[in-house]
Protein backbone atom coordinates (compact mmCIF):
# COMPACT_ATOMS: atom_id res chain seq x y z
CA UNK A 1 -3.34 -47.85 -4.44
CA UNK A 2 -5.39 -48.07 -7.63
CA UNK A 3 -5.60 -44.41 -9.56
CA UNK A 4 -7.81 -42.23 -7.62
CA UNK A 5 -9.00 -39.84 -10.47
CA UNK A 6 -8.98 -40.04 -14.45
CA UNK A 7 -9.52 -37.66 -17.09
CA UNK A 8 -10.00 -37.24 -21.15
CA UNK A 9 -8.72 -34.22 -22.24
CA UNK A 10 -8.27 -33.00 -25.72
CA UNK A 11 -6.05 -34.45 -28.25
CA UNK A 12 -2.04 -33.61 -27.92
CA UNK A 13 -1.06 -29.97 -26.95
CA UNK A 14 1.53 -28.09 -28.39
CA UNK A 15 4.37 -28.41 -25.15
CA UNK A 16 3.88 -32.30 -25.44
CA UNK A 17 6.64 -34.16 -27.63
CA UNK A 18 5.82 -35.46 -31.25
CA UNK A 19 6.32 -39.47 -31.03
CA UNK A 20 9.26 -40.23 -32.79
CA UNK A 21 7.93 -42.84 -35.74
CA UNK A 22 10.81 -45.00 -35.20
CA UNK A 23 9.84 -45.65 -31.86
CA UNK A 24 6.58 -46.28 -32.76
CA UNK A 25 7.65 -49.04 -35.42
CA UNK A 26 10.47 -50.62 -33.04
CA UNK A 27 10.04 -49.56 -29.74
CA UNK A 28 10.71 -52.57 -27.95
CA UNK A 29 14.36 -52.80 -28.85
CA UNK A 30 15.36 -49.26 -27.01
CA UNK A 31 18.60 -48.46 -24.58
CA UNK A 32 21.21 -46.14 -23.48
CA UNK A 33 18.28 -44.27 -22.12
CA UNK A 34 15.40 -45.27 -24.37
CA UNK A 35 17.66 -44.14 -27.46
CA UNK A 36 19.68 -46.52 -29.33
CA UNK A 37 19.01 -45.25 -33.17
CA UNK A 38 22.21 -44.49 -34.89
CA UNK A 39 22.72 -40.93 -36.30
CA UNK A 40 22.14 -37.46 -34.87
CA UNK A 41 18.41 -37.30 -34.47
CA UNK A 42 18.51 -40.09 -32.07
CA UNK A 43 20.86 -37.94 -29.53
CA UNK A 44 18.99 -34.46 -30.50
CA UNK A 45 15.71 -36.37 -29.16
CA UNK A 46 17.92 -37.98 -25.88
CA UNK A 47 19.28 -34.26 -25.08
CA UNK A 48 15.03 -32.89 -25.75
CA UNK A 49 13.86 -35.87 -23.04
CA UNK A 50 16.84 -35.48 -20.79
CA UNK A 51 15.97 -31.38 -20.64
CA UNK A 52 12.62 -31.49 -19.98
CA UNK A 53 11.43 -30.28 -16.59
CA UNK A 54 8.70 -33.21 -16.78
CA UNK A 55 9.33 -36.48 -15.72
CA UNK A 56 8.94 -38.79 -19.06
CA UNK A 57 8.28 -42.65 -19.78
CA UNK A 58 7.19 -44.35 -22.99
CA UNK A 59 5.88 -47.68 -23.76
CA UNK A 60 5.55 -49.65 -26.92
CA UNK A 61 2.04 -51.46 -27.73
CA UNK A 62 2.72 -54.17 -25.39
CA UNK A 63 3.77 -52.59 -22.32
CA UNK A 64 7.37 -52.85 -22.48
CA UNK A 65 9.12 -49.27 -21.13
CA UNK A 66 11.36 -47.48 -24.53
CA UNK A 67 12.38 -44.12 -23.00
CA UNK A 68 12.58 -42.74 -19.39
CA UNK A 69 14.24 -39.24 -19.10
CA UNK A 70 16.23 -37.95 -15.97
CA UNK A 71 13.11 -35.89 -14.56
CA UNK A 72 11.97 -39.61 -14.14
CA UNK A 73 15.14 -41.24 -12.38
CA UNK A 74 15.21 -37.96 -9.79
CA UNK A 75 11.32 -38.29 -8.69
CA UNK A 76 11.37 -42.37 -8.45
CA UNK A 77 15.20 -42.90 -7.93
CA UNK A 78 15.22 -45.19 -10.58
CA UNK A 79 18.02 -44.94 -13.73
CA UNK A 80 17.31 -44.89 -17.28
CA UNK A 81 19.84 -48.82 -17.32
CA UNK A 82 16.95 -50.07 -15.03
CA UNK A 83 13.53 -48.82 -15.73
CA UNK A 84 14.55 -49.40 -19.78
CA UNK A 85 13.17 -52.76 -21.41
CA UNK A 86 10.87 -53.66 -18.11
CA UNK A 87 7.61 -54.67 -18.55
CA UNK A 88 4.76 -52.26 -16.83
CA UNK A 89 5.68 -51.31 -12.96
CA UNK A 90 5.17 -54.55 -11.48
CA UNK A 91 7.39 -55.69 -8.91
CA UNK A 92 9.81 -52.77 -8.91
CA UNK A 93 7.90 -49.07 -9.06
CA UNK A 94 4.47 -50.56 -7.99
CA UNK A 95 3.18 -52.49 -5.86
CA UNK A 96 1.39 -55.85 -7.06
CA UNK A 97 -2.04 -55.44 -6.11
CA UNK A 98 -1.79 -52.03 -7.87
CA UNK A 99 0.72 -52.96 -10.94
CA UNK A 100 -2.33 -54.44 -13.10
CA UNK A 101 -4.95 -51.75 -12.35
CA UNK A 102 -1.99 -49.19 -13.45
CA UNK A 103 -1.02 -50.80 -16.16
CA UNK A 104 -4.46 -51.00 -17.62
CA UNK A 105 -5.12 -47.83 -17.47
CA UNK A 106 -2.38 -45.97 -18.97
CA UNK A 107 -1.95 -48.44 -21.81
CA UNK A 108 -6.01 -48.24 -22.45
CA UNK A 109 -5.25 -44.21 -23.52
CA UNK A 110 -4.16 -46.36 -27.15
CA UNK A 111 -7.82 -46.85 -27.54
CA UNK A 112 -8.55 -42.87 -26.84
CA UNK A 113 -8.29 -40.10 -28.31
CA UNK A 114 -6.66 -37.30 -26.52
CA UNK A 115 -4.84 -37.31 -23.51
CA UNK A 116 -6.05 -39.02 -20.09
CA UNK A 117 -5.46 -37.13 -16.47
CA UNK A 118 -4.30 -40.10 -13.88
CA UNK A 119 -3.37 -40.23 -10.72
CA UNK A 120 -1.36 -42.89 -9.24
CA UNK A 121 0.70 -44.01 -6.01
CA UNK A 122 4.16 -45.80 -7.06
CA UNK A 123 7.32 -47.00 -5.40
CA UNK A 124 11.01 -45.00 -5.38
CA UNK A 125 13.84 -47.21 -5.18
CA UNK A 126 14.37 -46.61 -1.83
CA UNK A 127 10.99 -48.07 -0.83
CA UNK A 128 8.75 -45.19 0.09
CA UNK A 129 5.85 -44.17 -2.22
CA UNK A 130 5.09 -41.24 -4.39
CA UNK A 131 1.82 -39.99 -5.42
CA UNK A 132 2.03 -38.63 -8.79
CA UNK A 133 -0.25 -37.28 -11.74
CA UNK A 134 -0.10 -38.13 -15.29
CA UNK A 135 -1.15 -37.07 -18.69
CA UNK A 136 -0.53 -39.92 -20.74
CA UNK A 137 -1.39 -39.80 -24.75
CA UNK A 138 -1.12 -42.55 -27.33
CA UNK A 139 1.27 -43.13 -30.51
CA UNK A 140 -0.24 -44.80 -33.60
CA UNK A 141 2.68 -46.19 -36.65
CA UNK A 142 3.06 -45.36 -40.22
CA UNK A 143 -0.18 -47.57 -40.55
CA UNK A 144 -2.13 -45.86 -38.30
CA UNK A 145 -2.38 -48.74 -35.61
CA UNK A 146 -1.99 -48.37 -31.94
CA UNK A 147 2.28 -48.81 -31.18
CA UNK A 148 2.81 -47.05 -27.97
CA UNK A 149 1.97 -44.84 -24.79
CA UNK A 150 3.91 -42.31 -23.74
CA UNK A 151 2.97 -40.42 -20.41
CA UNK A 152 4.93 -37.37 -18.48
CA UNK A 153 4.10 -37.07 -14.86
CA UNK A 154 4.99 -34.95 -11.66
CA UNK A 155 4.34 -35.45 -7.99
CA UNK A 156 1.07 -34.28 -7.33
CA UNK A 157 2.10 -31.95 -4.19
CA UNK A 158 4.59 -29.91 -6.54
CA UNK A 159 1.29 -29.96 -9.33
CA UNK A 160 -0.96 -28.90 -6.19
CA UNK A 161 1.67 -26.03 -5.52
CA UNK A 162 2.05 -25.00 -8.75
CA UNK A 163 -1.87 -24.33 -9.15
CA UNK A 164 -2.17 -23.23 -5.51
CA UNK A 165 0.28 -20.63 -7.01
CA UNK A 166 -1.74 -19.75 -9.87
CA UNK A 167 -4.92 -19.78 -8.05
CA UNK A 168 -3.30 -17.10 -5.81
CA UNK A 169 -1.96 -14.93 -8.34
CA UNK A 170 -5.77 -14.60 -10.28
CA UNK A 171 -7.23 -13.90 -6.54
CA UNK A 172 -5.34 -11.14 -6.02
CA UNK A 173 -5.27 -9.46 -9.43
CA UNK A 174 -9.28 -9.67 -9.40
CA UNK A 175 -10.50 -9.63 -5.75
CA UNK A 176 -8.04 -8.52 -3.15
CA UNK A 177 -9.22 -6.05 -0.38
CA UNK A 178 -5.85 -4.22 -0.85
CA UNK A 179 -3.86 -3.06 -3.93
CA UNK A 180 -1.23 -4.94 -6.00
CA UNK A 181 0.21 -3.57 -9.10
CA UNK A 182 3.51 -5.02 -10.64
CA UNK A 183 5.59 -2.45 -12.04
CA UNK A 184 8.36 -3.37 -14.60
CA UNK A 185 12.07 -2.24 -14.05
CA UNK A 186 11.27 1.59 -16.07
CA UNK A 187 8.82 1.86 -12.58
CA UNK A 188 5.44 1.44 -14.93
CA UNK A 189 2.60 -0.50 -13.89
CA UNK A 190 2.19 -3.81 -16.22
CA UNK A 191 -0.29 -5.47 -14.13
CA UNK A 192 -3.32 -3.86 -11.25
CA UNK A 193 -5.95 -5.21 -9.54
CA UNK A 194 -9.70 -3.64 -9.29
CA UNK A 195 -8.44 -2.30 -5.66
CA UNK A 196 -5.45 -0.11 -7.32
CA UNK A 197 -6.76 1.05 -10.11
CA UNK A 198 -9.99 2.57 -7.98
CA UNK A 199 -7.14 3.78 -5.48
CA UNK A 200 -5.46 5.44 -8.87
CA UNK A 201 -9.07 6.93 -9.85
CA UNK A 202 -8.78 4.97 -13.38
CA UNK A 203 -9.49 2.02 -14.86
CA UNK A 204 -7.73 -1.38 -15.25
CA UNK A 205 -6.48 -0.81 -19.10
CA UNK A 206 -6.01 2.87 -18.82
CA UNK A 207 -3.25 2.72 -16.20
CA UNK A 208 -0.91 -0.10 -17.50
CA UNK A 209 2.24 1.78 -19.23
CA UNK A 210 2.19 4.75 -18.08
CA UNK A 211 4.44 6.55 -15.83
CA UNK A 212 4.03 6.96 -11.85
CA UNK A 213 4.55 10.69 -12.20
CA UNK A 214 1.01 10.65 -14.04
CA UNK A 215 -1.30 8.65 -11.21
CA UNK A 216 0.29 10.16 -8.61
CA UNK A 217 0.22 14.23 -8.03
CA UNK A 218 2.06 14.78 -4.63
CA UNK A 219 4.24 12.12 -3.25
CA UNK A 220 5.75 10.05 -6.55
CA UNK A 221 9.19 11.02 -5.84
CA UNK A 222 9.13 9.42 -2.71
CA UNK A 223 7.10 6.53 -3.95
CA UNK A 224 9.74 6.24 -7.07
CA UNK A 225 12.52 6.05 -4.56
CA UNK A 226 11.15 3.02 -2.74
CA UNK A 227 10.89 0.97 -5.57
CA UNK A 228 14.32 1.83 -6.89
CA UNK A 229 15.11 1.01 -3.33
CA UNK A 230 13.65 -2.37 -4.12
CA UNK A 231 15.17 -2.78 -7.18
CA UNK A 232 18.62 -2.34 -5.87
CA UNK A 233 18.77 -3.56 -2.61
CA UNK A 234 15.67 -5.82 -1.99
CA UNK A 235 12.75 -5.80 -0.31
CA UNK A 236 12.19 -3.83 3.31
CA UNK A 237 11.61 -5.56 6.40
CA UNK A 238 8.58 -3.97 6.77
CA UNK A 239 5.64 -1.79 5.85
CA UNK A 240 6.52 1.93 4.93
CA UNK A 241 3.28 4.39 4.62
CA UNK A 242 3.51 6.63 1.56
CA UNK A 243 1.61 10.01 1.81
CA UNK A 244 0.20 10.76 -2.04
CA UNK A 245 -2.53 12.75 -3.94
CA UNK A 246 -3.94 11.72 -6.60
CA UNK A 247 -6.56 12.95 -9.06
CA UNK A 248 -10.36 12.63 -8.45
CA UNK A 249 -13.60 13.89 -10.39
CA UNK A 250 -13.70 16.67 -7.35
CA UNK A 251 -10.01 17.21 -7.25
CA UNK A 252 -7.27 15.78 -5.42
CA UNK A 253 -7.02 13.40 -3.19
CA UNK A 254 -4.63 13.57 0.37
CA UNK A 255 -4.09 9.56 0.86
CA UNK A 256 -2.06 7.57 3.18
CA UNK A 257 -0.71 3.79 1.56
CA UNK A 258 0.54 1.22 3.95
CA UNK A 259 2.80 -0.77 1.43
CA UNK A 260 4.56 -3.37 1.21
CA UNK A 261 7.19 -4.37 -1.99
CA UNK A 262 8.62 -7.09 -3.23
CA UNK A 263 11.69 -7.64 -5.78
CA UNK A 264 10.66 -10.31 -8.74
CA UNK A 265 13.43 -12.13 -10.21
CA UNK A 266 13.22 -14.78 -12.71
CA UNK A 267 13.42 -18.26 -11.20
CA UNK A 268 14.77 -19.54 -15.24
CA UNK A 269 17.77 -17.79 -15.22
CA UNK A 270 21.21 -18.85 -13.36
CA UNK A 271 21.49 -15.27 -12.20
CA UNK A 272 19.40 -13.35 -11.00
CA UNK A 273 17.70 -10.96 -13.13
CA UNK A 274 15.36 -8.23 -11.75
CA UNK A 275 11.80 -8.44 -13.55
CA UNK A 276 10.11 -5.51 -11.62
CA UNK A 277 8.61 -5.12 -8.13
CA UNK A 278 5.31 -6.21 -6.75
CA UNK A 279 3.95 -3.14 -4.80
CA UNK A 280 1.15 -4.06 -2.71
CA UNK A 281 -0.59 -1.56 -0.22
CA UNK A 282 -4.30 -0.67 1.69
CA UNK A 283 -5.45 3.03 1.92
CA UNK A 284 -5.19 3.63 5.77
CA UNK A 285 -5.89 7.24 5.30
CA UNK A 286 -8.59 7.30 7.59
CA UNK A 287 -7.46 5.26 10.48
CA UNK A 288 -4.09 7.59 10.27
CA UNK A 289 -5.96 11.10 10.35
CA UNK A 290 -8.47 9.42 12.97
CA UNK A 291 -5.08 8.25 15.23
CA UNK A 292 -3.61 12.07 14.66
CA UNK A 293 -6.68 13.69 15.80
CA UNK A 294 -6.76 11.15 18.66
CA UNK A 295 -3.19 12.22 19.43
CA UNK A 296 -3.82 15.94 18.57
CA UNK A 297 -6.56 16.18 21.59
CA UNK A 298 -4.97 14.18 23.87
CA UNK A 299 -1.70 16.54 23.85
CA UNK A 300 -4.22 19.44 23.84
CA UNK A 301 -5.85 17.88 26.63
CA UNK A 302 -2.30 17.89 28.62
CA UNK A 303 -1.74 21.69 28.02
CA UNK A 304 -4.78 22.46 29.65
CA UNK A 305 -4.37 20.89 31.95
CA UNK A 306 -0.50 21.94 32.57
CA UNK A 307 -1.77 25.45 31.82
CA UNK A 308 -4.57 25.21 34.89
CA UNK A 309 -1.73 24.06 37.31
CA UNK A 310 0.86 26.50 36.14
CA UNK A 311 -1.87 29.10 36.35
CA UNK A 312 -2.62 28.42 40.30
CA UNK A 313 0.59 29.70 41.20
CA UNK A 314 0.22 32.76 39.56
CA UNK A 315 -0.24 35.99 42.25
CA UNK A 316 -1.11 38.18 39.46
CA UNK A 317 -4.40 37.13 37.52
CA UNK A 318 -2.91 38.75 34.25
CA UNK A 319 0.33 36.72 34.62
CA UNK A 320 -2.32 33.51 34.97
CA UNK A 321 -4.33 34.58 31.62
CA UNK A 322 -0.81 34.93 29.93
CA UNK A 323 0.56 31.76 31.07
CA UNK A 324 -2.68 30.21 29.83
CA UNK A 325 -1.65 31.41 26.10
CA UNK A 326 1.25 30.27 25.96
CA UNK A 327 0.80 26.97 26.61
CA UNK A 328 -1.74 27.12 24.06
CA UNK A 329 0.64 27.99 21.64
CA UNK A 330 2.41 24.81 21.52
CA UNK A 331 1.48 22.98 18.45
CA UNK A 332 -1.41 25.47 18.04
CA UNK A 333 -0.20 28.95 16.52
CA UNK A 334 2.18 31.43 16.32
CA UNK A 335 0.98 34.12 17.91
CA UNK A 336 -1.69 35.35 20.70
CA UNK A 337 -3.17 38.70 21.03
CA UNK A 338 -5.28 39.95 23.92
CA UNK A 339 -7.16 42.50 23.25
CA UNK A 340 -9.95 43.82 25.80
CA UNK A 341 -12.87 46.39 25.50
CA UNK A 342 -12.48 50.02 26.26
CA UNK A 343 -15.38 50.95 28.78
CA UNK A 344 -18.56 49.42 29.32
CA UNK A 345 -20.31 48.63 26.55
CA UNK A 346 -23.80 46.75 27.51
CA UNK A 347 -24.48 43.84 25.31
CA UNK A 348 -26.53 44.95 22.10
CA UNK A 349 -25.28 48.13 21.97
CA UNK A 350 -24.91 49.56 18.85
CA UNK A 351 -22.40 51.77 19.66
CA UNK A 352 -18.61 50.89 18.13
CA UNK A 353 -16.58 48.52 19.59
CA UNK A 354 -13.18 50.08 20.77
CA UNK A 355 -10.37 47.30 21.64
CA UNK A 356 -6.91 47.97 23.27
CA UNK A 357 -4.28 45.61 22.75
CA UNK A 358 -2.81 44.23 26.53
CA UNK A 359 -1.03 41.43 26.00
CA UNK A 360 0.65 39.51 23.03
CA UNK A 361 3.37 37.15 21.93
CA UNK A 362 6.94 38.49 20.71
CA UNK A 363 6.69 38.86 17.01
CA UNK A 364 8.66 39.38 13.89
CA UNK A 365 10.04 35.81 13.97
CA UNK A 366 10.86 35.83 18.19
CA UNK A 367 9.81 33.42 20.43
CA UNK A 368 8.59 33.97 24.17
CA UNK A 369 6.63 33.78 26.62
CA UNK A 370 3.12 36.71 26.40
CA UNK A 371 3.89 40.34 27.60
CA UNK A 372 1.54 42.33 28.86
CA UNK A 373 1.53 45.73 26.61
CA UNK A 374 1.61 49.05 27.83
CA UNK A 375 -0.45 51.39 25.15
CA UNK A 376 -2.02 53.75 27.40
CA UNK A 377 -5.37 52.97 26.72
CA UNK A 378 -4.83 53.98 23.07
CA UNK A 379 -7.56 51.89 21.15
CA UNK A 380 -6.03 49.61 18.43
CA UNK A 381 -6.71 51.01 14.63
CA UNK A 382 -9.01 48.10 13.26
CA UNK A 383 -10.67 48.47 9.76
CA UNK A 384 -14.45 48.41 9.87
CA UNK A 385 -15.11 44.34 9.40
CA UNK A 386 -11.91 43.53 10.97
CA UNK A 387 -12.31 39.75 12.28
CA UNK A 388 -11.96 40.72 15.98
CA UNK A 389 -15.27 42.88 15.29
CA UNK A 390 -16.88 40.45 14.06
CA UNK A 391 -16.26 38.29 16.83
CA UNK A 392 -17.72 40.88 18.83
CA UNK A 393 -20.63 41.43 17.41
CA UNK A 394 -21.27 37.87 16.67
CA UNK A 395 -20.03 36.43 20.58
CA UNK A 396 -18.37 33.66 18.80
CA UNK A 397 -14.96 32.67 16.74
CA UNK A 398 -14.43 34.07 13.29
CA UNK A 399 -11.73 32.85 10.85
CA UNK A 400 -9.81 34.31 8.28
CA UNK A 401 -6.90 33.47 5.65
CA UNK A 402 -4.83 35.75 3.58
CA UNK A 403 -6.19 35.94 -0.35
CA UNK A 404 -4.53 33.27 -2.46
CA UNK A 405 -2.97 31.14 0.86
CA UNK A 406 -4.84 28.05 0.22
CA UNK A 407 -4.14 27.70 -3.23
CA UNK A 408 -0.70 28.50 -2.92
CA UNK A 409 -0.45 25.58 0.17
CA UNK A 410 -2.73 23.40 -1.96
CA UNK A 411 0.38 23.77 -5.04
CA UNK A 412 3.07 23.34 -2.73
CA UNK A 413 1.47 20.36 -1.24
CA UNK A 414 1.13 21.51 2.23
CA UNK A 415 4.83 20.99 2.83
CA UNK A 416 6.00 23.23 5.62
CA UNK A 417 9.21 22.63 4.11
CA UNK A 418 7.65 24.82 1.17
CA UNK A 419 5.93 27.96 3.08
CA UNK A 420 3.79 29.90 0.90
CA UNK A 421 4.59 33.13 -0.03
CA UNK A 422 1.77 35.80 0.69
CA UNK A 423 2.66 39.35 0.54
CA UNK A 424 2.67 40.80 4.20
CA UNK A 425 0.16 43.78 3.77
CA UNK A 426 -2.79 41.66 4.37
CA UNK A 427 -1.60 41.31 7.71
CA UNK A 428 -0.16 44.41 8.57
CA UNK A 429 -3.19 46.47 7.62
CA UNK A 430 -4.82 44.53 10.14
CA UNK A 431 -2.60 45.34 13.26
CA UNK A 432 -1.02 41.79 13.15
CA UNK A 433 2.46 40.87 12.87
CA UNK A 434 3.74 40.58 9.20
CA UNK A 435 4.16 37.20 8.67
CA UNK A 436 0.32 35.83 9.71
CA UNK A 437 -1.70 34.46 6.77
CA UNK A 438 -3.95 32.35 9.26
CA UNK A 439 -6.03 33.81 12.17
CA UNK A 440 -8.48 32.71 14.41
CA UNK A 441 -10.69 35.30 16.52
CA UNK A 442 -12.64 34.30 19.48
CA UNK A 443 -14.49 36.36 22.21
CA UNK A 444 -13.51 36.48 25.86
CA UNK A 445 -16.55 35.94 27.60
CA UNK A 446 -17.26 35.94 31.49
CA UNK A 447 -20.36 36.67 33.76
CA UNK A 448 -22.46 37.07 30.75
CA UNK A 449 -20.20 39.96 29.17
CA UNK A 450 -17.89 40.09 26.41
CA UNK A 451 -14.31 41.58 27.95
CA UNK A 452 -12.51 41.39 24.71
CA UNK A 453 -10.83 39.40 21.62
CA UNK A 454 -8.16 36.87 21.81
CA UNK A 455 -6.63 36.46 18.16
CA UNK A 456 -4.40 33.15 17.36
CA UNK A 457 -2.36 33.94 14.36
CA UNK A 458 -0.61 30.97 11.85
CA UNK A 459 2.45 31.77 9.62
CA UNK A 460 2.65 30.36 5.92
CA UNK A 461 3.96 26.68 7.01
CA UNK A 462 1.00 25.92 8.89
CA UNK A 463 -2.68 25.15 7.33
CA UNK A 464 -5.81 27.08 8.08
CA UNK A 465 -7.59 27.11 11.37
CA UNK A 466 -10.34 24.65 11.00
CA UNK A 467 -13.77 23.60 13.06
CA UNK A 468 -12.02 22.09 15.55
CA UNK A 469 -9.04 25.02 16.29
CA UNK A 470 -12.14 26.81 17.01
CA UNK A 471 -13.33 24.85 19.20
CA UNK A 472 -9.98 24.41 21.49
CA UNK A 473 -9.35 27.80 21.23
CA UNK A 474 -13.49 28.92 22.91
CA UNK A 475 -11.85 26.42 25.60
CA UNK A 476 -8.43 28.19 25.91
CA UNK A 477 -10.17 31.72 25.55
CA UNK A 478 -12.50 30.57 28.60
CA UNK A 479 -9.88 30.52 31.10
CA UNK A 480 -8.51 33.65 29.96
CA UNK A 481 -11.68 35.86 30.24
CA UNK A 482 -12.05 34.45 34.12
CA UNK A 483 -8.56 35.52 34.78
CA UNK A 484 -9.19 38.59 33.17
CA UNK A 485 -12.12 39.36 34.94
CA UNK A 486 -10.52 38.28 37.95
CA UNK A 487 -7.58 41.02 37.39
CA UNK A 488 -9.77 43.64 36.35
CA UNK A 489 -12.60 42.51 39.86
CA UNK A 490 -8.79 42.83 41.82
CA UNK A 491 -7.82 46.13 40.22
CA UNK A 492 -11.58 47.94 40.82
């Protein structure tokens, strides 16, 4: 096979060996490894060849091999005692048709300046063939004539890896669809991609050196842990999602990470030595809130429909609106109130709203099925705008926080490990049990009249009612207003 590519690059680079000018004047006369020059330089320069991780062959100006190093002998099987003193490659490590061709061409690099790209197929010892790639460069004497070639070469699969390898690594520090930063052993970043450093809400430069703790709001400690996790132990056998905030120009950011890590050690040293960890990871974020909210109405879903059959076998239609709340509960709230009108009152009347309290949840920390509550028809003390009003005047849900709960969730990171702390007046003035921050009002509506207020109520470890609690809880209240209006049709 005759060389299938050749190149002219520039003139000797800085990793390539200086030829030895005593080679160059007496080359041909070389052994014991292509060094046979009394005195110390002569072994210093037979211990530089014999380390190099490049296979290595010279040639004086007519063709004869001088020096062949052991990177050589292990890709071609062929000792320094036997490739020493031949003639070109023919009729040992090429074959004959392509011996001449080869020849030609690396010794026609003394005419050239610079260094010449080749690629050739020769023969190991043990027969088979090897296609390698060389970079071959020429030596001129003390007189500044042509006396020698010398080439280093590799097999051109472990070149193709070795590029494939580089090619890789640029690809996914400039393009990747998913994040990759390398983070030294002191856990800071050294090297991000575009994907990370938009995930990170700064720029490439800005957010090499600096510490986790300042990218990342809510979640480093547990992002910290992993990679000293890595560090120590290696890397997990699989993907481990990472909940974090970080910092944006409207302010923080709630994001899931799928990640993955990886422990770098250097492949130079003899043991191995940690250099860092490659974290890679994709913001799944909204695939994970889109699979909760799948989840969240699919168990809602169930309770209905558990609360509808549980309901049937109620003789009592109170019982049946009771039973309806607390499977509503689950997952939901904390606490249910019923509260119903006190005598007629015709829509649009403009006449107060008076609501007595009939049913509700064990409070004060209990848990329980709903009681029905006997207050003698004793109206319950709401404050002019109290939420259940307003749900009466408006026929729909109204919602309402305690002063200063969202912040203080929003600094504790929503942990319900970490409850807020709100002081317990806001909901005691209100007729609800001390330790609400979160309720949800909605009207009980049936036959075109509104029968009363059902009030959900959230303590301090769970967030705010939001456009869709609103919207389960007009389906939950539904049910309860027919059974309602069913006990109060029974009781007539």
């Amino acid at each position: 096979m005759s060389a299938s590519r050749s190149e002219t690059t520039d003139p000797r680079g800085p990793d390539e060996p200086e030829p030895d000018p005593e080679s160059e004047s007496g080359a041909g006369a070389g052994g014991g490894g292509g060094v046979e020059r009394d005195g110390g330089g002569s072994d210093l320069l037979a211990a530089l060849l014999d380390g190099m991780d490049a296979a290595l062959c010279a040639f004086d100006a007519n063709g004869v091999i001088t020096h062949w190093n052991r990177e050589a002998e292990r890709i071609l099987g062929w000792s320094a005692e036997e490739a020493v003193g031949r003639r070109g490659f023919a009729g040992w490590a090429a074959r004959t048709a392509d011996a001449d061709e080869v020849q030609a061409r690396l010794m026609a690099v003394m005419e050239t300046p610079g260094r010449q790209v080749d690629e050739f197929a020769l023969l190991r010892k043990d027969g088979g063939r090897v296609l390698i790639r060389t970079q071959s460069s020429g030596m001129r004497g003390a007189d500044g004539k042509p006396a020698g070639v010398y080439s280093a070469f590799s097999e051109v699969h472990e070149q193709i890896d070795l590029e494939r390898s580089i090619a890789l690594s640029e690809a996914l520090f400039d393009d990747a669809s998913w994040g990759v930063v390398l983070v030294d052993v002191d856990l800071r970043p050294t090297v991000v991609n575009g994907y990370a450093a938009r995930a990170f809400g700064s720029g490439r430069g800005s957010v090499l050196g600096r510490p986790l703790g300042e990218l990342v709001v809510q979640g480093v400690e547990e992002l910290e842990a992993a990679l000293h996790h890595v560090l120590a132990e290696g890397a997990p056998k699989s993907p481990a999602e990472l909940w974090v905030s970080v910092s944006a120009a409207d302010g923080e950011r709630r994001r899931c990470w799928r990640s993955g890590f990886l422990r770098l050690a250097s492949p130079l040293a003899e043991e191995p030595v940690p250099l860092g960890v490659g974290w890679m990871f994709q913001d799944v974020t909204e695939s994970k809130l889109a699979a909760q909210e799948a989840d969240r109405l699919r168990f809602r879903s169930s309770q209905l429909y558990r609360a509808g059959r549980a309901a049937a076998e109620c003789e009592d239609p109170m019982e049946a609106a009771t039973v309806y709340l607390d499977f509503a509960l689950a997952g939901f709230a904390d606490h249910a109130l019923i509260d119903l009108v006190a005598g007629e009152r015709p829509d649009g009347s403009a006449a107060p709203v008076r609501l007595v309290r009939v049913a509700e949840t064990p409070s004060g920390g209990g848990s329980g099925p709903g009681m029905p509550v006997e207050t003698g028809g004793i109206p319950v003390r709401y404050m002019t705008g109290h939420p259940a009003l307003q749900a009466m005047d408006r026929n729909g849900s109204v919602r309402a926080s305690a002063p200063g709960a969202s912040a203080a969730a929003a600094a504790s990171g929503g942990s319900p490990q970490a409850p807020v702390a709100v002081p317990s007046a806001w909901a005691t003035s209100r007729q609800w049990p001390p330790d609400s921050v979160h309720a949800l009002c909605t009207v009980l509506r049936s036959r075109g009249r509104s029968l009363g207020v059902v009030t959900f109520l959230r303590g301090a470890s769970r967030a705010a009612f939001e456009r869709p609690d609103a919207v389960y809880a007009e389906d939950v209240t539904i049910r309860v207003a027919a059974a309602l209006d069913l006990s109060a049709v029974l009781s007539d």
